[in-house]
C-alpha atoms as a PDB file:
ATOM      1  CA  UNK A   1      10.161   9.653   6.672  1.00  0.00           C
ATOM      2  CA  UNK A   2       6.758  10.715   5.194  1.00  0.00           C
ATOM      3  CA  UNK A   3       6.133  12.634   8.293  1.00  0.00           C
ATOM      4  CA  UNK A   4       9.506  14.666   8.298  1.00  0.00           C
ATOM      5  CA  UNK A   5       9.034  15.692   4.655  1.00  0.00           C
ATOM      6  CA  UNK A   6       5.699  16.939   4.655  1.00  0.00           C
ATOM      7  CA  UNK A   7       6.385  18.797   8.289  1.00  0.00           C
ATOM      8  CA  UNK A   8       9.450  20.375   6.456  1.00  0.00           C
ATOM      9  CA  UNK A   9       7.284  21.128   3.009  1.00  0.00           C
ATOM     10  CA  UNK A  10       4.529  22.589   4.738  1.00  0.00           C
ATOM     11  CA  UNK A  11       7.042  24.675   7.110  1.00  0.00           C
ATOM     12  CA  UNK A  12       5.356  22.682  10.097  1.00  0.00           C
ATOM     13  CA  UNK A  13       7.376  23.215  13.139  1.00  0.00           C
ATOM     14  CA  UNK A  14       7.554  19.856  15.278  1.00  0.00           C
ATOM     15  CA  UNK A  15       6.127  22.647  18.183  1.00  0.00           C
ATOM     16  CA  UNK A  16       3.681  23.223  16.826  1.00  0.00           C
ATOM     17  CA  UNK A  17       0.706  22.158  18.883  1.00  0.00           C
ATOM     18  CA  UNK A  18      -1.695  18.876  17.863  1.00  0.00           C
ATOM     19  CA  UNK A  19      -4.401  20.750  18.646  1.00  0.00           C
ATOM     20  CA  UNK A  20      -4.177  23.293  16.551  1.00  0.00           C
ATOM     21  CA  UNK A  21      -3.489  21.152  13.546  1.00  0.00           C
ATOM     22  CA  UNK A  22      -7.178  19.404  14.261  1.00  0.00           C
ATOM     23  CA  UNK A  23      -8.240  23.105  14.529  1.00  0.00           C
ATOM     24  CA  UNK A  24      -7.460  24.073  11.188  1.00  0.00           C
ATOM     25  CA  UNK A  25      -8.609  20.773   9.451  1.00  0.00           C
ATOM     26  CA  UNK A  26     -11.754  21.459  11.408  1.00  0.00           C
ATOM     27  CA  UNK A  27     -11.999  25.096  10.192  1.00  0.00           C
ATOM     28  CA  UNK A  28     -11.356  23.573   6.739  1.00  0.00           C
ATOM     29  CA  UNK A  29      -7.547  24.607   6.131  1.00  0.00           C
ATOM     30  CA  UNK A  30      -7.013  22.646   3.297  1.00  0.00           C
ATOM     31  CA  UNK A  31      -3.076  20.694   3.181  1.00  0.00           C
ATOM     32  CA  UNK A  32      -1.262  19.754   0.084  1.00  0.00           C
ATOM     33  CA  UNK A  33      -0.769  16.467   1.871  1.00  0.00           C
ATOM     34  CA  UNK A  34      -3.260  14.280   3.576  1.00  0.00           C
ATOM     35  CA  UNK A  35      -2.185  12.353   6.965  1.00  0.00           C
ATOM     36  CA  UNK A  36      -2.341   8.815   6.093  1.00  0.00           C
ATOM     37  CA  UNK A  37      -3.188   5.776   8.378  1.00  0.00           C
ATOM     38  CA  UNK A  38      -1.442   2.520   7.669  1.00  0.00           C
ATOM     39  CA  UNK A  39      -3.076  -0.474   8.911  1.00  0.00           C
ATOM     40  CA  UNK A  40      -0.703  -3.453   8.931  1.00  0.00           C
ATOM     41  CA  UNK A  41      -2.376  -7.135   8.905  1.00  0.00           C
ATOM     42  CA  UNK A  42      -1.216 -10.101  10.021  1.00  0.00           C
ATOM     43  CA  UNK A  43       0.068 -11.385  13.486  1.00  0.00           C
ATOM     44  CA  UNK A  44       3.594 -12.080  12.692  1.00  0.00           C
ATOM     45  CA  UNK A  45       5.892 -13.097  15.529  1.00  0.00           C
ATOM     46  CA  UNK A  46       7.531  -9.576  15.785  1.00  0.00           C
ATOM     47  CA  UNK A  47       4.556  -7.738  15.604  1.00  0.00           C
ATOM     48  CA  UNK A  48       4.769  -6.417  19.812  1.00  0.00           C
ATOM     49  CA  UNK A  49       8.361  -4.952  18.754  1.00  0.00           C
ATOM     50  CA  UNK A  50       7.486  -2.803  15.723  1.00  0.00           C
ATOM     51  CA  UNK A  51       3.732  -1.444  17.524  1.00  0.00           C
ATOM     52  CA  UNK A  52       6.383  -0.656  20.059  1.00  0.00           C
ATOM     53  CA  UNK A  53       8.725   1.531  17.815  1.00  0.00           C
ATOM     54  CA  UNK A  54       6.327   2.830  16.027  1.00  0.00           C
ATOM     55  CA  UNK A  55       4.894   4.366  19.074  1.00  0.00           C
ATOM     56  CA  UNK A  56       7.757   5.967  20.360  1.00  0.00           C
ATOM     57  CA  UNK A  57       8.022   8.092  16.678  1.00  0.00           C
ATOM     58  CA  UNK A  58       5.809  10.676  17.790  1.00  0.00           C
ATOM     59  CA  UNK A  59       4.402  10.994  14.304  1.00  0.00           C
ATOM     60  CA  UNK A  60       2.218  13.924  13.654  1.00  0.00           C
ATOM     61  CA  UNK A  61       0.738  13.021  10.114  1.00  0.00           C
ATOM     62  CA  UNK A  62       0.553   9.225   9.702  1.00  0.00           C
ATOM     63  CA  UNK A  63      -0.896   6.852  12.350  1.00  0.00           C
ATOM     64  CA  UNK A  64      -0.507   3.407  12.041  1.00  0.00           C
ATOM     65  CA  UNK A  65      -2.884   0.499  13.156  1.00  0.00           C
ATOM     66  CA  UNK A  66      -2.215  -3.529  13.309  1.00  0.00           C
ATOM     67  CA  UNK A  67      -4.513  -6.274  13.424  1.00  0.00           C
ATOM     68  CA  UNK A  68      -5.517  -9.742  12.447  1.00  0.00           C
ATOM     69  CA  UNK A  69      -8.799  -9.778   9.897  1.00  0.00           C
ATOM     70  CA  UNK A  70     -11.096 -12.295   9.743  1.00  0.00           C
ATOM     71  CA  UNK A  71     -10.463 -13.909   5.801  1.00  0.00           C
ATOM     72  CA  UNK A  72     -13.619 -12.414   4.619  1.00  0.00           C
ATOM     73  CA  UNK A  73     -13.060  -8.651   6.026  1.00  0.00           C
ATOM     74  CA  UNK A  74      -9.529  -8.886   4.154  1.00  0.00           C
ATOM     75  CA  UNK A  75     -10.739  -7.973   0.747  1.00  0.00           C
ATOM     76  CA  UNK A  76     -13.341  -5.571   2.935  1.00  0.00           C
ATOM     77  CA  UNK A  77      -9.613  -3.761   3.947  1.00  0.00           C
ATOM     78  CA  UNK A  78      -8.030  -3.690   0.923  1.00  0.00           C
ATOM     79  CA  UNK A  79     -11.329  -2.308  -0.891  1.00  0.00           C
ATOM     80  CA  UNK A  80     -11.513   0.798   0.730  1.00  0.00           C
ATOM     81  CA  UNK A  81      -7.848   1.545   1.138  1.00  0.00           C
ATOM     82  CA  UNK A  82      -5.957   4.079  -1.635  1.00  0.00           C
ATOM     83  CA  UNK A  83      -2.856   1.981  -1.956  1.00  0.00           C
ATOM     84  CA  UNK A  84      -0.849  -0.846  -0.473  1.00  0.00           C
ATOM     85  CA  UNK A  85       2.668  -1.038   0.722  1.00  0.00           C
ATOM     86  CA  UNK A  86       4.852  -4.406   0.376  1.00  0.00           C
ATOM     87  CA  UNK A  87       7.642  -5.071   2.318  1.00  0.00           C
ATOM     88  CA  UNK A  88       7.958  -8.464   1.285  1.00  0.00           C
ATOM     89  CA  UNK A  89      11.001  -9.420   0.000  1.00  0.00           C
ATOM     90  CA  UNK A  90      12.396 -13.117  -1.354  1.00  0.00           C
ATOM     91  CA  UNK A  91      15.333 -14.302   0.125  1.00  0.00           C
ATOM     92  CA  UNK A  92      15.583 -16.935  -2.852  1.00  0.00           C
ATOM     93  CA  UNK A  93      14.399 -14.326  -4.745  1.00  0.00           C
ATOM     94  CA  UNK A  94      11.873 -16.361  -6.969  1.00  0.00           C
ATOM     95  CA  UNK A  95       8.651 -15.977  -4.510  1.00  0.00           C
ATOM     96  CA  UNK A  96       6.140 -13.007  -5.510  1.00  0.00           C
ATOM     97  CA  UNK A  97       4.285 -11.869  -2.732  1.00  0.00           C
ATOM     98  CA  UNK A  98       0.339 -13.142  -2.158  1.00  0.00           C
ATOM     99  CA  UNK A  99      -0.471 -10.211  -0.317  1.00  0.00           C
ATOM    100  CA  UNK A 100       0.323  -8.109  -3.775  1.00  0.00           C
ATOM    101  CA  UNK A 101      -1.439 -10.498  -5.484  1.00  0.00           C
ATOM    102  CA  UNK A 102      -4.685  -9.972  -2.905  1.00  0.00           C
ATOM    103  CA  UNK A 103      -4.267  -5.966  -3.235  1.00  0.00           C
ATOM    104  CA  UNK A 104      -4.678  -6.140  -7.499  1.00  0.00           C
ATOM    105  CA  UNK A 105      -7.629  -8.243  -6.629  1.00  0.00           C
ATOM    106  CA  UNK A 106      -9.298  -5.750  -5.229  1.00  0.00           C
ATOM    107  CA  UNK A 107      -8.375  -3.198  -7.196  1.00  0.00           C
ATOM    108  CA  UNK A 108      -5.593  -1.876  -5.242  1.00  0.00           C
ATOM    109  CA  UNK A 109      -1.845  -0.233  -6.661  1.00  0.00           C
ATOM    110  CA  UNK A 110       1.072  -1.467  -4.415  1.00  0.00           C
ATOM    111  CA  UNK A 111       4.140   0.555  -3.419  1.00  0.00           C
ATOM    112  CA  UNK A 112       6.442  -2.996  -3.371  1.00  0.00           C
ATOM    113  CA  UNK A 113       9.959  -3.534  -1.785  1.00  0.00           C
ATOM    114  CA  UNK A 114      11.984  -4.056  -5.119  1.00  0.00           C
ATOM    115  CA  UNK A 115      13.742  -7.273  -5.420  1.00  0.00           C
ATOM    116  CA  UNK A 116      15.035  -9.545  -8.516  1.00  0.00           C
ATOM    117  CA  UNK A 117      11.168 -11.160  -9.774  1.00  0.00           C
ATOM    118  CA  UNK A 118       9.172  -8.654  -8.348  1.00  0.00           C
ATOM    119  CA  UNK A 119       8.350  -6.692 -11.856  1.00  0.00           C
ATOM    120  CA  UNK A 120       6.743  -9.769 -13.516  1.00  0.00           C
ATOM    121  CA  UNK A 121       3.828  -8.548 -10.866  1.00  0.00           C
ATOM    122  CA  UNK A 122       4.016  -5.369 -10.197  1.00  0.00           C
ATOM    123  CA  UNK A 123       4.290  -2.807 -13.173  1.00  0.00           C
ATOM    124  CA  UNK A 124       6.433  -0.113 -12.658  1.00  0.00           C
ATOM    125  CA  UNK A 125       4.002   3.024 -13.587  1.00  0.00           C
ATOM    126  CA  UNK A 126       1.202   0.426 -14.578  1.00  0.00           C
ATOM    127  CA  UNK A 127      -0.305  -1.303 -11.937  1.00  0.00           C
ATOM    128  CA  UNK A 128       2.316   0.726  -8.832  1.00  0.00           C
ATOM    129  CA  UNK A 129       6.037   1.370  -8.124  1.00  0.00           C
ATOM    130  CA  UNK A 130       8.700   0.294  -6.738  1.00  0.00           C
ATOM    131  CA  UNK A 131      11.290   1.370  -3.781  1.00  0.00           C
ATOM    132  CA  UNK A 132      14.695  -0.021  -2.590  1.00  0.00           C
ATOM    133  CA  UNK A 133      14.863   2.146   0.438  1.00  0.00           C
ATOM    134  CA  UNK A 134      12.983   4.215   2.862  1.00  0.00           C
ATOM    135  CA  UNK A 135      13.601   7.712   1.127  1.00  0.00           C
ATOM    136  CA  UNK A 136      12.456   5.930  -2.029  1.00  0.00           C
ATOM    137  CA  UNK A 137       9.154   5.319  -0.378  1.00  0.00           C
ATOM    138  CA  UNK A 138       8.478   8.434   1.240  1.00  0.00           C
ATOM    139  CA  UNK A 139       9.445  10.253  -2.134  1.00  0.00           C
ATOM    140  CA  UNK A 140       6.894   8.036  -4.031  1.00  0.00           C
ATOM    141  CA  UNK A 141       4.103   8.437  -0.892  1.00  0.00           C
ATOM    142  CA  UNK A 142       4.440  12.381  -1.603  1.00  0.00           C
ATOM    143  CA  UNK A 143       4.269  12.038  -4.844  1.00  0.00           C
ATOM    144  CA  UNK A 144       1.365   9.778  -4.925  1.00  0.00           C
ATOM    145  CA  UNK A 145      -0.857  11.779  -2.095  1.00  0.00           C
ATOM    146  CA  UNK A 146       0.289  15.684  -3.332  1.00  0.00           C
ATOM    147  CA  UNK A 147      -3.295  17.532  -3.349  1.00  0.00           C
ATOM    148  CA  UNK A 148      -5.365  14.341  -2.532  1.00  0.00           C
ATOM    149  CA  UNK A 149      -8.279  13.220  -2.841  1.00  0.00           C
ATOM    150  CA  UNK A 150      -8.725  15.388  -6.174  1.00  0.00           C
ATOM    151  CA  UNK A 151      -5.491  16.182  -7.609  1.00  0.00           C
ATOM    152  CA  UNK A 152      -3.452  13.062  -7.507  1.00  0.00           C
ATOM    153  CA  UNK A 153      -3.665  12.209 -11.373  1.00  0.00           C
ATOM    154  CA  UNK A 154      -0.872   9.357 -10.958  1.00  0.00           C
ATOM    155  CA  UNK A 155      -2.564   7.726  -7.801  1.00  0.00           C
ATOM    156  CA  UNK A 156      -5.616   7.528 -10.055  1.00  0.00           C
ATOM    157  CA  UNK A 157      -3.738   6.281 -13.138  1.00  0.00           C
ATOM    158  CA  UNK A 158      -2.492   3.542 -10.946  1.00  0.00           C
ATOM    159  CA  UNK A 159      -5.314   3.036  -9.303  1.00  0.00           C
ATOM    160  CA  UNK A 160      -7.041   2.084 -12.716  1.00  0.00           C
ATOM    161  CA  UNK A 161      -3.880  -0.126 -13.697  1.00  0.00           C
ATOM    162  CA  UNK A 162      -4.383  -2.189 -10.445  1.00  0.00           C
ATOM    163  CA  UNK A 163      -8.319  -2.671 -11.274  1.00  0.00           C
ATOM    164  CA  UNK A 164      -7.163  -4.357 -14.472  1.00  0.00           C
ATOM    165  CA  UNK A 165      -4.080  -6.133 -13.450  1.00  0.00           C
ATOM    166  CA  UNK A 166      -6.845  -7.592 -10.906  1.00  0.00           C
ATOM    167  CA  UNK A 167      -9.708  -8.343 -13.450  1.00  0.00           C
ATOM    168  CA  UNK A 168      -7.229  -9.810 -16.242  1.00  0.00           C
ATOM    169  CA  UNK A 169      -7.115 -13.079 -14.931  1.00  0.00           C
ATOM    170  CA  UNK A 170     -10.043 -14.477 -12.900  1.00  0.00           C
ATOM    171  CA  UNK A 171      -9.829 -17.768 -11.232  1.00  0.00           C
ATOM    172  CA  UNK A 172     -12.712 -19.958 -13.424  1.00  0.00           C
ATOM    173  CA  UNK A 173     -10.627 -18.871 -16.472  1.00  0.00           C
ATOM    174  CA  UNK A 174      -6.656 -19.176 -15.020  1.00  0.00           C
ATOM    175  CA  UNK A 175      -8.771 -22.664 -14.029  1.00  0.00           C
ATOM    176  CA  UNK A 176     -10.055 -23.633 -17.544  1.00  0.00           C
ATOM    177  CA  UNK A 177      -6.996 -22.321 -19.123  1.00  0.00           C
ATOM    178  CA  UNK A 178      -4.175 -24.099 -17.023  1.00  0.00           C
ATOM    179  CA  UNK A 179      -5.561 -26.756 -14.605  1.00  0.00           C
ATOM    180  CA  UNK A 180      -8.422 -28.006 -16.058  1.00  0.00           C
ATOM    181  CA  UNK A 181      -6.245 -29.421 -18.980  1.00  0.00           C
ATOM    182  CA  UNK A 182      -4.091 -31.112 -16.370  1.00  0.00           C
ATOM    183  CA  UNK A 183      -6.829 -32.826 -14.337  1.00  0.00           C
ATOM    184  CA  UNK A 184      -8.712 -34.114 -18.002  1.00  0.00           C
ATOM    185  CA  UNK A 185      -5.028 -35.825 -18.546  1.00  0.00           C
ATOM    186  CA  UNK A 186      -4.357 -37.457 -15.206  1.00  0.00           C
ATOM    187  CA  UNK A 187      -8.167 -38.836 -14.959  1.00  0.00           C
ATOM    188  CA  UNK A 188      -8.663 -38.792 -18.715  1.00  0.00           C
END
């Protein structure tokens, strides 16, 4: 969806040749939109299926990459990415997501799949956003990404949300705070 809509903002014909687009960026054409690469983690049972329809797409601005990280390159990933996309949703609809939980702790905002308990982690306009269906997404990717790296003022602002969402509550104090008290009691 992403794809489409910047192809049709920028007046991109889907002829137009690959090559020439590498060209440009080489020759220092500058785009309102950057092509993004998604790199999805995990080894989930479906995971053959999707690399397979993602490849037949033919996407000309994102690329997208799968693979299973080693626990201590995780937070290496989420470190140097600009934001992270959840797709999790609860079936119960009581479970948050550990993966959005991982992204904050780094730092990172989250585009999340919207569902009933979601907002008591993610903060609408604090922290990232929200989407119920693909358009949603792809409106709040080109929002997000307009004139990056330097002119994307509510990446940033999200961005800086996510770095405190993730340094509000370290473990050793959530520990001191809730468990500890717990453990004195049972033993105590």
């Amino acid at each position: 969806m992403y794809d489409r809509r910047v192809a049709a903002t920028l007046g991109e014909e889907d002829s137009m040749d690959e090559g020439q687009l590498w060209i440009d960026i080489k020759n220092g054409k500058q785009f309102d939109y950057p092509r993004l690469l998604f790199v999805i983690t995990g080894k989930g049972p479906d995971r053959k299926k999707y690399e397979e329809q993602i490849k037949r797409l033919k996407l000309r601005r994102v690329a997208f990459r799968t693979m299973w990280l080693a626990s201590e390159d995780y937070p290496l990933l989420l470190g140097s990415a600009d934001l992270g996309v959840s797709l999790h949703t609860s079936s119960s609809g009581l479970d948050l997501p550990m993966k959005v939980v991982d992204m904050f702790g780094c730092g990172l905002p989250v585009c999340a799949a919207s569902f009933s308990c979601i907002e008591e982690l993610v903060k609408v306009n604090r922290n990232g956003l929200l989407f119920s269906t693909s358009s949603e997404l792809a409106d709040e990717l080109m929002m997000l990404f307009k004139g990056f790296p330097e002119e994307c003022v509510t990446l940033k602002s999200l961005k800086d949300g996510a770095l405190s969402t993730g340094s509000s509550s370290k473990w050793s104090a959530e520990w001191g705070t809730n468990a500890l008290p717990l453990v004195n009691q049972v033993i105590g």
